[in-house]
C-alpha atoms as a PDB file:
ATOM      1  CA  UNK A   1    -152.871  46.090 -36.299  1.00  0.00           C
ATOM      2  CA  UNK A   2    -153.251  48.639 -33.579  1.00  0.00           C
ATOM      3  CA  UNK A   3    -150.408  48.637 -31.222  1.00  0.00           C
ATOM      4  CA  UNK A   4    -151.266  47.598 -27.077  1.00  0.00           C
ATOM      5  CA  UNK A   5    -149.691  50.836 -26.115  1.00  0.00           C
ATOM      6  CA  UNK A   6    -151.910  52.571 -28.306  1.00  0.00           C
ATOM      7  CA  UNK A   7    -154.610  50.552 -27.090  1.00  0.00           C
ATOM      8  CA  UNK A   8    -153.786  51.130 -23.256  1.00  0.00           C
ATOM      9  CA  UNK A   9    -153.980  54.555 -23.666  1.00  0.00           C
ATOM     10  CA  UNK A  10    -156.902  54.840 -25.240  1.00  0.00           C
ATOM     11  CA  UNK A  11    -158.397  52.848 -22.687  1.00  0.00           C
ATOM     12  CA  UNK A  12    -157.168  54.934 -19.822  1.00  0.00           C
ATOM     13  CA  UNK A  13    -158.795  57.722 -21.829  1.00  0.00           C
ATOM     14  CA  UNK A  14    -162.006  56.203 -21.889  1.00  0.00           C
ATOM     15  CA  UNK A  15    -161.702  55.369 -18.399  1.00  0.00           C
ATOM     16  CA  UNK A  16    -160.717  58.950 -17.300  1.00  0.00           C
ATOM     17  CA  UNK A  17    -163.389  60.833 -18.879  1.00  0.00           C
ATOM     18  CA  UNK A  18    -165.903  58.683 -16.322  1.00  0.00           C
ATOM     19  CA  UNK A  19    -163.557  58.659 -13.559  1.00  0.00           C
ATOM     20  CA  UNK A  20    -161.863  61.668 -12.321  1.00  0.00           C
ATOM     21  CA  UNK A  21    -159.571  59.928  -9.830  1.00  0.00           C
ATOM     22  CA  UNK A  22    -157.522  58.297 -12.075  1.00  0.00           C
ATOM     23  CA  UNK A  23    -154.274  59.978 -13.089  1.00  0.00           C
ATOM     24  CA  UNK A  24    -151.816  58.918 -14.988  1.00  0.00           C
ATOM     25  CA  UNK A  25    -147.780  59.099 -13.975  1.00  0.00           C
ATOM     26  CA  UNK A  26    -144.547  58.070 -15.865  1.00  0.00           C
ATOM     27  CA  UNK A  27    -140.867  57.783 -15.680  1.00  0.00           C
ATOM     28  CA  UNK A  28    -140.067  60.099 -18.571  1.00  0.00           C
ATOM     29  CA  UNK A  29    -140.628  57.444 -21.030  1.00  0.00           C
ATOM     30  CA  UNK A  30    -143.834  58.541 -22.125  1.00  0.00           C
ATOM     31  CA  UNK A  31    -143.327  58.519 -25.962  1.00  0.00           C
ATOM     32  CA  UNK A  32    -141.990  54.734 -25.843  1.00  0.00           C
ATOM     33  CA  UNK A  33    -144.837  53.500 -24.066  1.00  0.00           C
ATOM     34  CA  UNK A  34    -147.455  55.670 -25.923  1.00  0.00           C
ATOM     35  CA  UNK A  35    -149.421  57.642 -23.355  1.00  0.00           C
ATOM     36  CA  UNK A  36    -148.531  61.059 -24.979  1.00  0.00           C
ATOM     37  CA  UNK A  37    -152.471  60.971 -25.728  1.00  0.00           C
ATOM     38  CA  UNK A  38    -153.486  60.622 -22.442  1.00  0.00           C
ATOM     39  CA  UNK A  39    -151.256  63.633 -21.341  1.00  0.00           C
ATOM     40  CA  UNK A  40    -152.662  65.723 -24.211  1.00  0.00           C
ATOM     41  CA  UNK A  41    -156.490  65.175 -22.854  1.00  0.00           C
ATOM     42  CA  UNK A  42    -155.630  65.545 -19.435  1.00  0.00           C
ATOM     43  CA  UNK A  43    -152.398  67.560 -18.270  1.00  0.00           C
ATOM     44  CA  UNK A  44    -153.514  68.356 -15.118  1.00  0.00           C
ATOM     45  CA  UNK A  45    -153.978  64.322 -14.313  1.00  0.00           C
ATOM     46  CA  UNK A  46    -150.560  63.732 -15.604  1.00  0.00           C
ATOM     47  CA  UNK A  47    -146.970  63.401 -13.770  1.00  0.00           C
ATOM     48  CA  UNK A  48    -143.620  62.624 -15.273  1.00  0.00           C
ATOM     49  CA  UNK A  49    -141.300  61.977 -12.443  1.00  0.00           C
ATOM     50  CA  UNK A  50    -138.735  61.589 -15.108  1.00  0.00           C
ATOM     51  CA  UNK A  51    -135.880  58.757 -14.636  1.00  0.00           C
ATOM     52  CA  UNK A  52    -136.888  58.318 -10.783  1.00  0.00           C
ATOM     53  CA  UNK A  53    -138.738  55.258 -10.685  1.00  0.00           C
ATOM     54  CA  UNK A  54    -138.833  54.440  -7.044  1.00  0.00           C
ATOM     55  CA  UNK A  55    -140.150  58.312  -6.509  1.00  0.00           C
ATOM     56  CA  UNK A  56    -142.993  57.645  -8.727  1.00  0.00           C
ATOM     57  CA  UNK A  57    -144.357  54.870  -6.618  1.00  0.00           C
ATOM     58  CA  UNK A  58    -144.003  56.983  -3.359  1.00  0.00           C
ATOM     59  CA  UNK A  59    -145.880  59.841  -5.642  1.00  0.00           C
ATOM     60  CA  UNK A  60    -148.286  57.124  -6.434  1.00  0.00           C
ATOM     61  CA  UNK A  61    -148.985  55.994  -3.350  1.00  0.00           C
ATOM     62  CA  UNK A  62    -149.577  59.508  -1.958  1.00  0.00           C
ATOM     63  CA  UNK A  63    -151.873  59.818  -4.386  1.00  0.00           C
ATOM     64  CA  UNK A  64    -153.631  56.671  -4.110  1.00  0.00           C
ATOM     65  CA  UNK A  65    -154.119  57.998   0.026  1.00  0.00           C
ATOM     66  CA  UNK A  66    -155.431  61.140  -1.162  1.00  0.00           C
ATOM     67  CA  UNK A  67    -158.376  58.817  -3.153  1.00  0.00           C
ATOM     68  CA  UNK A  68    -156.870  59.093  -6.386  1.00  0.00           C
ATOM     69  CA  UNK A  69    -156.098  55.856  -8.966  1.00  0.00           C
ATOM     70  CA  UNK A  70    -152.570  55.848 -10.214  1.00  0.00           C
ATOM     71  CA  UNK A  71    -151.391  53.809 -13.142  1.00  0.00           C
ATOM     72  CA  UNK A  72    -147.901  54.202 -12.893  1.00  0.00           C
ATOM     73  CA  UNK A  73    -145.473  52.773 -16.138  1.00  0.00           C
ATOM     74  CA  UNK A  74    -142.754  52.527 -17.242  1.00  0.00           C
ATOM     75  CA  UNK A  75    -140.371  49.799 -18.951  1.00  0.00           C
ATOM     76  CA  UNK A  76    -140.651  46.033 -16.988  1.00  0.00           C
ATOM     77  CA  UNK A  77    -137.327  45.996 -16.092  1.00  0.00           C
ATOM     78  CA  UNK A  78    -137.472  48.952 -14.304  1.00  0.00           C
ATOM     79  CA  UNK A  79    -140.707  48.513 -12.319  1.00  0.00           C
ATOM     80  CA  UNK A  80    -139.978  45.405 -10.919  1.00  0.00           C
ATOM     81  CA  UNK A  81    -136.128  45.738 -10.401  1.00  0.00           C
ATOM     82  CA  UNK A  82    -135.344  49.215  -9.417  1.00  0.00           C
ATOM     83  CA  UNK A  83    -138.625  49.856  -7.887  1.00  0.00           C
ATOM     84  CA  UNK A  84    -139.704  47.250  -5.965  1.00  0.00           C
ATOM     85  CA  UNK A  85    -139.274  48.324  -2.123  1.00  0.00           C
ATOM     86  CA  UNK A  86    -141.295  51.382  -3.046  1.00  0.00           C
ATOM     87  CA  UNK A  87    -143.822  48.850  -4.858  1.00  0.00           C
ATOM     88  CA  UNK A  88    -143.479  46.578  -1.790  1.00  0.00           C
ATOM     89  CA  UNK A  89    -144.087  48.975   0.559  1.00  0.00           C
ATOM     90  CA  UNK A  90    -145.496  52.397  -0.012  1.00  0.00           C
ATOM     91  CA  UNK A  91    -148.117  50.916  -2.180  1.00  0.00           C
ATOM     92  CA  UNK A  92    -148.869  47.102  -1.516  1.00  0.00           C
ATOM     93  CA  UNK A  93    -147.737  47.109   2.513  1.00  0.00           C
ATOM     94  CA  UNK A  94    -149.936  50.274   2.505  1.00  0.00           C
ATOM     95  CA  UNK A  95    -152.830  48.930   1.059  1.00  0.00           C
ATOM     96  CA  UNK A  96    -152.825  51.319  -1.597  1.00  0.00           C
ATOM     97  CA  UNK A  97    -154.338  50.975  -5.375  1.00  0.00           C
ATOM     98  CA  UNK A  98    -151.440  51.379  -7.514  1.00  0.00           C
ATOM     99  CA  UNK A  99    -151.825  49.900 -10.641  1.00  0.00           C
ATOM    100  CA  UNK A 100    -148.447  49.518 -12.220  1.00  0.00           C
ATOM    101  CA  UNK A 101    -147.916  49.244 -15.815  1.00  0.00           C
ATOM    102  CA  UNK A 102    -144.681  47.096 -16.935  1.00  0.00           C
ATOM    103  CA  UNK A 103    -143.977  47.597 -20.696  1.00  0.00           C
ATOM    104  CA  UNK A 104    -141.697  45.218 -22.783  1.00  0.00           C
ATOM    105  CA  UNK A 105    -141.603  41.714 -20.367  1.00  0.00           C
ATOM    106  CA  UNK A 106    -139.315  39.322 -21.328  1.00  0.00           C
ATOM    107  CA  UNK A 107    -137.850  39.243 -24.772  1.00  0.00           C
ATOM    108  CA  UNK A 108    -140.474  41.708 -25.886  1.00  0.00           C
ATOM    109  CA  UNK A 109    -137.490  44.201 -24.900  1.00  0.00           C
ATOM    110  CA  UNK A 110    -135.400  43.149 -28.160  1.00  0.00           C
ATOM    111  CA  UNK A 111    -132.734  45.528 -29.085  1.00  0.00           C
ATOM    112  CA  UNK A 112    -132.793  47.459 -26.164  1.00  0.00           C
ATOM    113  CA  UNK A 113    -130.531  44.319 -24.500  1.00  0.00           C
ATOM    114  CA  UNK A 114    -130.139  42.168 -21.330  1.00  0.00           C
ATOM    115  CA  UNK A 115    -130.017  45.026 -19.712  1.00  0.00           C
ATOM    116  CA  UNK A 116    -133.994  46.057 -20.205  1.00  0.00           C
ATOM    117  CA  UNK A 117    -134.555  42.431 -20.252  1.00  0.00           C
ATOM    118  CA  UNK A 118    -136.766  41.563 -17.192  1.00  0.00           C
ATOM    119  CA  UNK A 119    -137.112  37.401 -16.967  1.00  0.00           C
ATOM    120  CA  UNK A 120    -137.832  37.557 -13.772  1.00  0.00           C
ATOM    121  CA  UNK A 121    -140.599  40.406 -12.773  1.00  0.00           C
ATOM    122  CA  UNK A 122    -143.400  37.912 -12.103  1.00  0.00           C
ATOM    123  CA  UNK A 123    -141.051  35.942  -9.585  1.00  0.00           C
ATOM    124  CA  UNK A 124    -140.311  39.267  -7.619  1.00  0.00           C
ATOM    125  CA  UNK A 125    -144.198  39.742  -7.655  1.00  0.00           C
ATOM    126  CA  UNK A 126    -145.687  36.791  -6.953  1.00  0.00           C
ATOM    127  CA  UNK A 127    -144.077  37.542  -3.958  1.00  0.00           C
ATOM    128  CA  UNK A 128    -145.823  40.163  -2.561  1.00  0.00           C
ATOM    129  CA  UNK A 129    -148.883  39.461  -0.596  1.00  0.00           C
ATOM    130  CA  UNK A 130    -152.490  40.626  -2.022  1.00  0.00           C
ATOM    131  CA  UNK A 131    -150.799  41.813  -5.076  1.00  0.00           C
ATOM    132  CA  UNK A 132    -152.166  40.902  -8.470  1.00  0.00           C
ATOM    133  CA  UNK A 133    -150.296  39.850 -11.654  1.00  0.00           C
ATOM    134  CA  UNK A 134    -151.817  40.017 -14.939  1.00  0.00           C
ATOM    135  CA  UNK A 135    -150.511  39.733 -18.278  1.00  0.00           C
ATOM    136  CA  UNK A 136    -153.358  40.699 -21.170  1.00  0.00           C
ATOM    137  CA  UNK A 137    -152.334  38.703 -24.539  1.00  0.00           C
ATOM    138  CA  UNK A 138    -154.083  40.702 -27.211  1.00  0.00           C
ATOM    139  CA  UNK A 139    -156.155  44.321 -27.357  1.00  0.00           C
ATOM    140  CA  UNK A 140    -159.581  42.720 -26.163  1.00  0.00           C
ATOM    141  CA  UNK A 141    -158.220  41.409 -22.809  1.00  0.00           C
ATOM    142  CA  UNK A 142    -156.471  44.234 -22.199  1.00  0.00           C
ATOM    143  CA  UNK A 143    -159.920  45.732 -22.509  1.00  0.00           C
ATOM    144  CA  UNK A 144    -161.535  43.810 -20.157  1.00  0.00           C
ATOM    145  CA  UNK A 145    -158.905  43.328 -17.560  1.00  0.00           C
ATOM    146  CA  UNK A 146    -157.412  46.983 -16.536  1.00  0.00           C
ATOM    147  CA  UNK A 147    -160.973  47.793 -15.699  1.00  0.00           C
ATOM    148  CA  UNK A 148    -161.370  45.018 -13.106  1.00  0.00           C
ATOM    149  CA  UNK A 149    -157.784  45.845 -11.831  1.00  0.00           C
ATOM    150  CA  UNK A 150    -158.824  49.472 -11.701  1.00  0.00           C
ATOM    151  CA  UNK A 151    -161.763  48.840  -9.381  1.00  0.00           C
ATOM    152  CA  UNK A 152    -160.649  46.387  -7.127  1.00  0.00           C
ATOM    153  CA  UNK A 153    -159.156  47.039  -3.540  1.00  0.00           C
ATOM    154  CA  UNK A 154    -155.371  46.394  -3.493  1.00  0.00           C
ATOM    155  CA  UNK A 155    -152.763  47.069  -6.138  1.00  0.00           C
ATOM    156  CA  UNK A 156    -151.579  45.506  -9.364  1.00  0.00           C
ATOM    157  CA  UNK A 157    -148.294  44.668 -11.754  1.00  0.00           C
ATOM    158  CA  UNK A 158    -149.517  44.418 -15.514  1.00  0.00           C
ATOM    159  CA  UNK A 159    -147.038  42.783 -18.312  1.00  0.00           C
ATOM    160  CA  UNK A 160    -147.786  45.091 -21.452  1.00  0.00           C
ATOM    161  CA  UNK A 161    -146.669  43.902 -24.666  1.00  0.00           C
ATOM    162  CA  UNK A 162    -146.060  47.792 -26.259  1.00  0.00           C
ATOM    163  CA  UNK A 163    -146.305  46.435 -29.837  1.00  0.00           C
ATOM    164  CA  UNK A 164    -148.621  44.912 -31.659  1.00  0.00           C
ATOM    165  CA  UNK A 165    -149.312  41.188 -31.339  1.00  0.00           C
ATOM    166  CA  UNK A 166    -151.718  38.589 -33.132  1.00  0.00           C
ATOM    167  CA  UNK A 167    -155.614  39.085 -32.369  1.00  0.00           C
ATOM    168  CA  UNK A 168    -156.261  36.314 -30.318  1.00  0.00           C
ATOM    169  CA  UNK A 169    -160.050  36.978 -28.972  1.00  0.00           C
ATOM    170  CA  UNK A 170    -163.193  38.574 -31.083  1.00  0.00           C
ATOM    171  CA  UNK A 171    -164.814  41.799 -29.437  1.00  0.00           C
ATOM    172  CA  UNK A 172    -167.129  40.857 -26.555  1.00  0.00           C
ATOM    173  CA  UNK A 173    -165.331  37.738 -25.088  1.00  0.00           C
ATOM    174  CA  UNK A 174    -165.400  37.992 -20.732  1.00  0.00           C
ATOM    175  CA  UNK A 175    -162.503  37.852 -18.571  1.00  0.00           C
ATOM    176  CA  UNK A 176    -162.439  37.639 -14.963  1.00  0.00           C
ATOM    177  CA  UNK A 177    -159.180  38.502 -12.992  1.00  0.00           C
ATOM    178  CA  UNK A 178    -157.656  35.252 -11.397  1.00  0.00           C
ATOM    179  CA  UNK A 179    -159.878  32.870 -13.987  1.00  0.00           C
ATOM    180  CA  UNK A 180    -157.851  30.964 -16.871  1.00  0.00           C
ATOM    181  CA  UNK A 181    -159.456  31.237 -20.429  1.00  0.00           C
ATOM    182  CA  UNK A 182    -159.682  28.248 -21.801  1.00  0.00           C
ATOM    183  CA  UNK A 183    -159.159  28.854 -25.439  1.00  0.00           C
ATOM    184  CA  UNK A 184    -159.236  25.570 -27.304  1.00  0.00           C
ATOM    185  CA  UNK A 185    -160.493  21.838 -26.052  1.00  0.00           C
ATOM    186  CA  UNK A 186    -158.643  19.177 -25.848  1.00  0.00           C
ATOM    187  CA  UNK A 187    -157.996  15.681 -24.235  1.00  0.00           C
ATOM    188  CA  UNK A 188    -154.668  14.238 -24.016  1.00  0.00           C
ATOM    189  CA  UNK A 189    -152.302  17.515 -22.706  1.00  0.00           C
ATOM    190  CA  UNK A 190    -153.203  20.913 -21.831  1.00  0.00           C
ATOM    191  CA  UNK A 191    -151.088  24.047 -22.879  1.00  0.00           C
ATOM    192  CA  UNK A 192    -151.156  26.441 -20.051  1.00  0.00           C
ATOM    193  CA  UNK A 193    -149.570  30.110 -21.818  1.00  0.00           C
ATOM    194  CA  UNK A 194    -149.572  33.796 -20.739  1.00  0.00           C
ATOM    195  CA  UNK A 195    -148.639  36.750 -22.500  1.00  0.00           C
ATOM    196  CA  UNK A 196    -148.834  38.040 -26.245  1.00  0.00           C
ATOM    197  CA  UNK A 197    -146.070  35.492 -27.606  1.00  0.00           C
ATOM    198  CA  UNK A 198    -146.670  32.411 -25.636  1.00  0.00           C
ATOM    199  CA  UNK A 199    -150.325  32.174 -26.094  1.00  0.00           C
ATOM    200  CA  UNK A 200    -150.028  32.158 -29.699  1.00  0.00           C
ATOM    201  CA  UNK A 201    -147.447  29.845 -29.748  1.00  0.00           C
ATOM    202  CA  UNK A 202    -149.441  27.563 -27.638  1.00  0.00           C
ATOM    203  CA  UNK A 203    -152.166  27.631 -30.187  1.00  0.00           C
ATOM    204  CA  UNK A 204    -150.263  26.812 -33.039  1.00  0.00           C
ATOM    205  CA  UNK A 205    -148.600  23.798 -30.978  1.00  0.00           C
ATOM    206  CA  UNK A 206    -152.035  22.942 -30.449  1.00  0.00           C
ATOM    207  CA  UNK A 207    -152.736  22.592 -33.961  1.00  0.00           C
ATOM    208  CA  UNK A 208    -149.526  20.541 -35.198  1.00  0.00           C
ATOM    209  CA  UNK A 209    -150.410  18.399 -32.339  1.00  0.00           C
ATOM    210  CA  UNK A 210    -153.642  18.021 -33.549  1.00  0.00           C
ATOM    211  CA  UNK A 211    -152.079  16.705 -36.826  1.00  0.00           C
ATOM    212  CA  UNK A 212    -149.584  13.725 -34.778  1.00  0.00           C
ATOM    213  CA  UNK A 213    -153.222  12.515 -33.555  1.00  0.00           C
ATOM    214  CA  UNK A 214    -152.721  14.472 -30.055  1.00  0.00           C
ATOM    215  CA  UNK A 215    -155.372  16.360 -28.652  1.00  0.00           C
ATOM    216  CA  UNK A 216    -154.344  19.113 -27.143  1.00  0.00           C
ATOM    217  CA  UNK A 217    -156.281  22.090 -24.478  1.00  0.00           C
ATOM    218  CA  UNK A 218    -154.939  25.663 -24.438  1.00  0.00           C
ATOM    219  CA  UNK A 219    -155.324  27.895 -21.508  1.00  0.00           C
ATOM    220  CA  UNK A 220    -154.658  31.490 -21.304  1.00  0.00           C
ATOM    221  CA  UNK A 221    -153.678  31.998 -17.555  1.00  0.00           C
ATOM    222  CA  UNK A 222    -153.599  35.831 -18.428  1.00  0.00           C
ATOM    223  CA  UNK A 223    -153.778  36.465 -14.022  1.00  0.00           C
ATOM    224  CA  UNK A 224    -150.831  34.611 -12.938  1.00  0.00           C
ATOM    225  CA  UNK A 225    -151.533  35.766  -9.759  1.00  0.00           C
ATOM    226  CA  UNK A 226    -153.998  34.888  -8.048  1.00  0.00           C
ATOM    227  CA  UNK A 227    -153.782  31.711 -10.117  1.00  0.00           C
ATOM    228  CA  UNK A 228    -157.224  30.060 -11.172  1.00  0.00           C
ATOM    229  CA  UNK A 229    -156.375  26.192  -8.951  1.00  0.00           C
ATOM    230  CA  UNK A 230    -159.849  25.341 -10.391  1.00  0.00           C
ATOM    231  CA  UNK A 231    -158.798  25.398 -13.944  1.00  0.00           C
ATOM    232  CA  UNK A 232    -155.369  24.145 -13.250  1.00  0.00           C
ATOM    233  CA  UNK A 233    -156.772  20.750 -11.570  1.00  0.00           C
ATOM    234  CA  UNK A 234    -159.753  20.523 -13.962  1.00  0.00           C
ATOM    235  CA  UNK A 235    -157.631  19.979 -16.493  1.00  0.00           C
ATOM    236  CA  UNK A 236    -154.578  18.277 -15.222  1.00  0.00           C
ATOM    237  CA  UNK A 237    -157.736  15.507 -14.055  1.00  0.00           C
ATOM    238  CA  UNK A 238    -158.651  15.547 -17.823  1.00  0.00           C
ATOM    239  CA  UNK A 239    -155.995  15.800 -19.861  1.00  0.00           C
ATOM    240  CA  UNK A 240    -153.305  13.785 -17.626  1.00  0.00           C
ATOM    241  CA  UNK A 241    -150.095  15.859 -18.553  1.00  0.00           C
ATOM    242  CA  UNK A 242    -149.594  20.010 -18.333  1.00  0.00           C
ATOM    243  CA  UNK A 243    -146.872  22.050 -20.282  1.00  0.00           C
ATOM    244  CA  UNK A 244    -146.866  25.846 -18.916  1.00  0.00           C
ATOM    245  CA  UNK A 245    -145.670  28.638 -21.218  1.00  0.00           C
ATOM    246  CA  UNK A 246    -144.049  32.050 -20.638  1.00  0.00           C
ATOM    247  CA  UNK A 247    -142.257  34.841 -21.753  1.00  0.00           C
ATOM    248  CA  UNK A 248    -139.870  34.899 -18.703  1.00  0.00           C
ATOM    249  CA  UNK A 249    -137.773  32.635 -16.366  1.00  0.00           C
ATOM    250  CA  UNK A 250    -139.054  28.689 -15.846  1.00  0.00           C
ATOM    251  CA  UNK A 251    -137.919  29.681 -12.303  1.00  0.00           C
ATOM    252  CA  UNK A 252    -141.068  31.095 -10.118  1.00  0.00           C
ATOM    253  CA  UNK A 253    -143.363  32.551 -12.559  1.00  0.00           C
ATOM    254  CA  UNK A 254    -146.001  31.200 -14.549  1.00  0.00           C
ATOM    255  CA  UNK A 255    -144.332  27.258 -14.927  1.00  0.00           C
ATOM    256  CA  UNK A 256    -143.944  27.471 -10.971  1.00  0.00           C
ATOM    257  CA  UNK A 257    -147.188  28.613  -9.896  1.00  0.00           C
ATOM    258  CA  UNK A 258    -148.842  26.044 -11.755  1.00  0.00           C
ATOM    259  CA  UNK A 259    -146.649  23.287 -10.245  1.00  0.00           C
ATOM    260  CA  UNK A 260    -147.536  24.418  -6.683  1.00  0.00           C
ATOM    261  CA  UNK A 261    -151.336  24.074  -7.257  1.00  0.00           C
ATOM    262  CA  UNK A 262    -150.444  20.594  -9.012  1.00  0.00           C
ATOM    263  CA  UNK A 263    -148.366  18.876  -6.354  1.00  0.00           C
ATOM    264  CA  UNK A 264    -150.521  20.176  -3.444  1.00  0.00           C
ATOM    265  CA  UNK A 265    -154.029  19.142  -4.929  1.00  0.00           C
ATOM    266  CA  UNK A 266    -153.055  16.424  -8.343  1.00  0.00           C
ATOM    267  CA  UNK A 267    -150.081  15.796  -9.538  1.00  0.00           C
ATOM    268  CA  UNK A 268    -149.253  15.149 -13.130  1.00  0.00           C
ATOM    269  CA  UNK A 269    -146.360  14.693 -15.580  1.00  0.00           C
ATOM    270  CA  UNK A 270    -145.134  18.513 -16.157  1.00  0.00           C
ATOM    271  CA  UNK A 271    -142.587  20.405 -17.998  1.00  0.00           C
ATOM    272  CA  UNK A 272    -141.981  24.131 -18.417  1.00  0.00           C
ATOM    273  CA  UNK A 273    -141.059  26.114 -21.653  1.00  0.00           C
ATOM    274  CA  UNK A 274    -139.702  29.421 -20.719  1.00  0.00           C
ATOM    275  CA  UNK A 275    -136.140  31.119 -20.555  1.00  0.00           C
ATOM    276  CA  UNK A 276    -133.720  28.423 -18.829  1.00  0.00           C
ATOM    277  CA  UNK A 277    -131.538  30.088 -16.173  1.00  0.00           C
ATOM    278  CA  UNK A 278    -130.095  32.979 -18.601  1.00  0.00           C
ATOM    279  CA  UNK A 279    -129.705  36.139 -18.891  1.00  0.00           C
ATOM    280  CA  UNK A 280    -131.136  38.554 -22.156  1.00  0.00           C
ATOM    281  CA  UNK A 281    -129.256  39.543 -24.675  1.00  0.00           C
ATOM    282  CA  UNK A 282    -129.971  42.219 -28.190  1.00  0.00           C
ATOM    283  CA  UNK A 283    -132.084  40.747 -30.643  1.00  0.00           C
ATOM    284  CA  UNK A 284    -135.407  41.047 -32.166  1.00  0.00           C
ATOM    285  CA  UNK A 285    -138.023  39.356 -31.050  1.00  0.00           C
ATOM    286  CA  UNK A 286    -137.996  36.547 -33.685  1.00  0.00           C
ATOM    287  CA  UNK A 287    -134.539  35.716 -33.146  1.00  0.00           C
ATOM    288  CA  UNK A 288    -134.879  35.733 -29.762  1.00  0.00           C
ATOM    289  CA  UNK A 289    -138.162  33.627 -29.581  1.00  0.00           C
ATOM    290  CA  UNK A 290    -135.747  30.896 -31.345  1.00  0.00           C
ATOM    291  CA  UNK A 291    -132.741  31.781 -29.095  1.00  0.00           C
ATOM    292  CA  UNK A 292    -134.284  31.183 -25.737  1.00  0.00           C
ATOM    293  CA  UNK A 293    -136.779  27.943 -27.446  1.00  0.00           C
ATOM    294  CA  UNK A 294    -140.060  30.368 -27.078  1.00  0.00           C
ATOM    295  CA  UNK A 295    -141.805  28.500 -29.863  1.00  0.00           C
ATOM    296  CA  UNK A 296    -144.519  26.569 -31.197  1.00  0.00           C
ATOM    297  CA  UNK A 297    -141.855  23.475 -31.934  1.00  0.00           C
ATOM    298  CA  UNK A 298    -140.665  23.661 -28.779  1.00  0.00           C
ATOM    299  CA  UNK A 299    -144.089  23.339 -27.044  1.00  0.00           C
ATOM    300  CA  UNK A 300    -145.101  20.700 -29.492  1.00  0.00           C
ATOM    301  CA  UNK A 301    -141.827  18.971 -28.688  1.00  0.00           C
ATOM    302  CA  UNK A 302    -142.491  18.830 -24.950  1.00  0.00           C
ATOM    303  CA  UNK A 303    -145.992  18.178 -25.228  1.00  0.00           C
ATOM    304  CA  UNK A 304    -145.279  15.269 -27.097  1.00  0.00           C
ATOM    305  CA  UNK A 305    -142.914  13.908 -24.309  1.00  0.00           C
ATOM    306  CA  UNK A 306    -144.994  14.323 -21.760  1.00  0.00           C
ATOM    307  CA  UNK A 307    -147.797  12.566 -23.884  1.00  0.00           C
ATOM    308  CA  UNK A 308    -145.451   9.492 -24.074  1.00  0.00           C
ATOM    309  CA  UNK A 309    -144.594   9.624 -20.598  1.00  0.00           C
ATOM    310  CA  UNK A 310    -148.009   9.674 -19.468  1.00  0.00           C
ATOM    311  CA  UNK A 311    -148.863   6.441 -21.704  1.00  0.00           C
ATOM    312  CA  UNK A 312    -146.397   4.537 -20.183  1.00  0.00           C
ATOM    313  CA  UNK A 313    -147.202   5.747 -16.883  1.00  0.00           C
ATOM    314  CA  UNK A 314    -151.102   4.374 -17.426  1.00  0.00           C
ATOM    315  CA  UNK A 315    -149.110   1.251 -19.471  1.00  0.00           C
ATOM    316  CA  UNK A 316    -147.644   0.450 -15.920  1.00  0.00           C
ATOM    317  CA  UNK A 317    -150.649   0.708 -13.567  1.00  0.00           C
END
């Protein structure tokens, strides 16, 4: 399978031969996260800034005054840690369109270590008013979505798995920025997932569910900020009990925005699979997955609490 890096910088490609403003800029890590290509078709539209990450934001907000569209990337861990004042202010305080690329979220960093190992990028940016927080699981939403974020007014933090990653959509499926997908039906607990791991992993939960006589829905919440309340309480209504899903700390990403919208507007039985209070650590991604209980099992296992919780919650009533 084609690599999302690959396919991120053909995209930009695409996009740039249409639309002159964009330009591209990186942190001199342009042959790990694959837009060499984009440099070779356009030089003149291209900035490394080399290992100055918080510069690159201030160059991409001057940029994005001048009328230009940056997509700034560079590893996760160093977009949301060492650059997030600039991030904060220069682009988002500004009201600037900086689109800002985060490659490698979560465990997706493997053997580079805890050290690359961002769990906690969506809970910096969640924080940041107007900004929005996507995270594409396969090629064809990756597709769809960096052209919406692209065109909108305000700036935007994209998780980008640079590997490759199981096909999850056919060609020609919509997305919509700050809409859930709902991927598969179901009745008795929903799976709420972002990301290239987690959404897969929901799906096959889903169907070893399906086989203990659960039914189970799966959402991909790829815009995990703004997130879609709509979907969130459609379900929750329907299906009675909600495990979230995500590559990255149970503390104020995905797990957390979804409880907000349920105790303000329906609350249901919950629980959260994610990375429990811990730091990352070298490993590839497999080992990992099973290290930090990013799995299938584990989803099925906490579905299927919840499921019995919720009967004897209706067995009480």
């Amino acid at each position: 399978m084609k690599e999302m890096r690959a396919a991120f910088a053909e995209l930009l490609i695409e996009l740039a031969e249409k639309d002159k403003r964009i330009v591209l800029l990186e942190a001199d890590l342009m042959r790990a996260t694959g837009t060499t290509p984009f440099k070779e078709a356009f030089p003149e539209r291209t900035i490394n800034c080399g290992v100055a990450e918080a510069n690159m934001i201030g160059i991409a907000s001057g940029l994005s005054v001048a009328g230009k569209i940056p997509f700034a990337s560079t590893f996760a861990c160093f977009a949301a840690r060492r650059a997030y004042d600039q991030f904060f202010l220069s682009a988002n305080y500004a009201q600037q369109n900086v689109n800002l690329v985060g490659s490698d979220p979560g465990i997706l960093a493997a053997l580079n270590g805890g050290t690359h190992m961002p769990f906690e990028d969506v809970g910096l940016m969640r924080n940041i008013p107007g900004l929005v927080v996507f995270e594409p699981c396969d090629i064809v939403s990756l597709k769809e979505l960096i052209p919406q974020a692209k065109d909108r007014k305000g700036s935007s933090y994209m998780r980008l798995n640079r590997k490759s990653g199981p096909a999850v959509y056919a060609e020609g499926e919509n997305f919509e920025l700050g809409k859930g997908k709902l991927i598969r039906d179901g009745s008795d607990v929903t799976l709420i997932a972002s990301g290239t791991i987690m959404v897969p992993e929901a799906l096959s939960a889903a169907a070893g569910l399906e086989k203990e006589g659960i039914s189970a829905a799966v959402i991909d919440m790829h815009t995990i900020k703004p997130i879609d309340g709509e979907i969130i309480v459609k379900y929750a209504e329907k299906t009675g009990a909600i495990v979230t899903c995500e590559n990255h700390q149970v503390i104020n990403g995905l797990g957390s925005a979804v409880a907000e919208v349920l105790a303000e507007n329906f609350p249901v039985p919950m629980l959260r699979v994610g990375v429990e209070d811990r730091f990352g650590q070298v490993g590839d991604v497999d080992y990992l997955k099973k290290e930090y209980g990013l799995t299938a099992e584990k989803i099925k296992d906490k579905a299927i609490t919840l499921f019995r919780r919720k009967e004897c919650l209706i067995g009480t009533r």
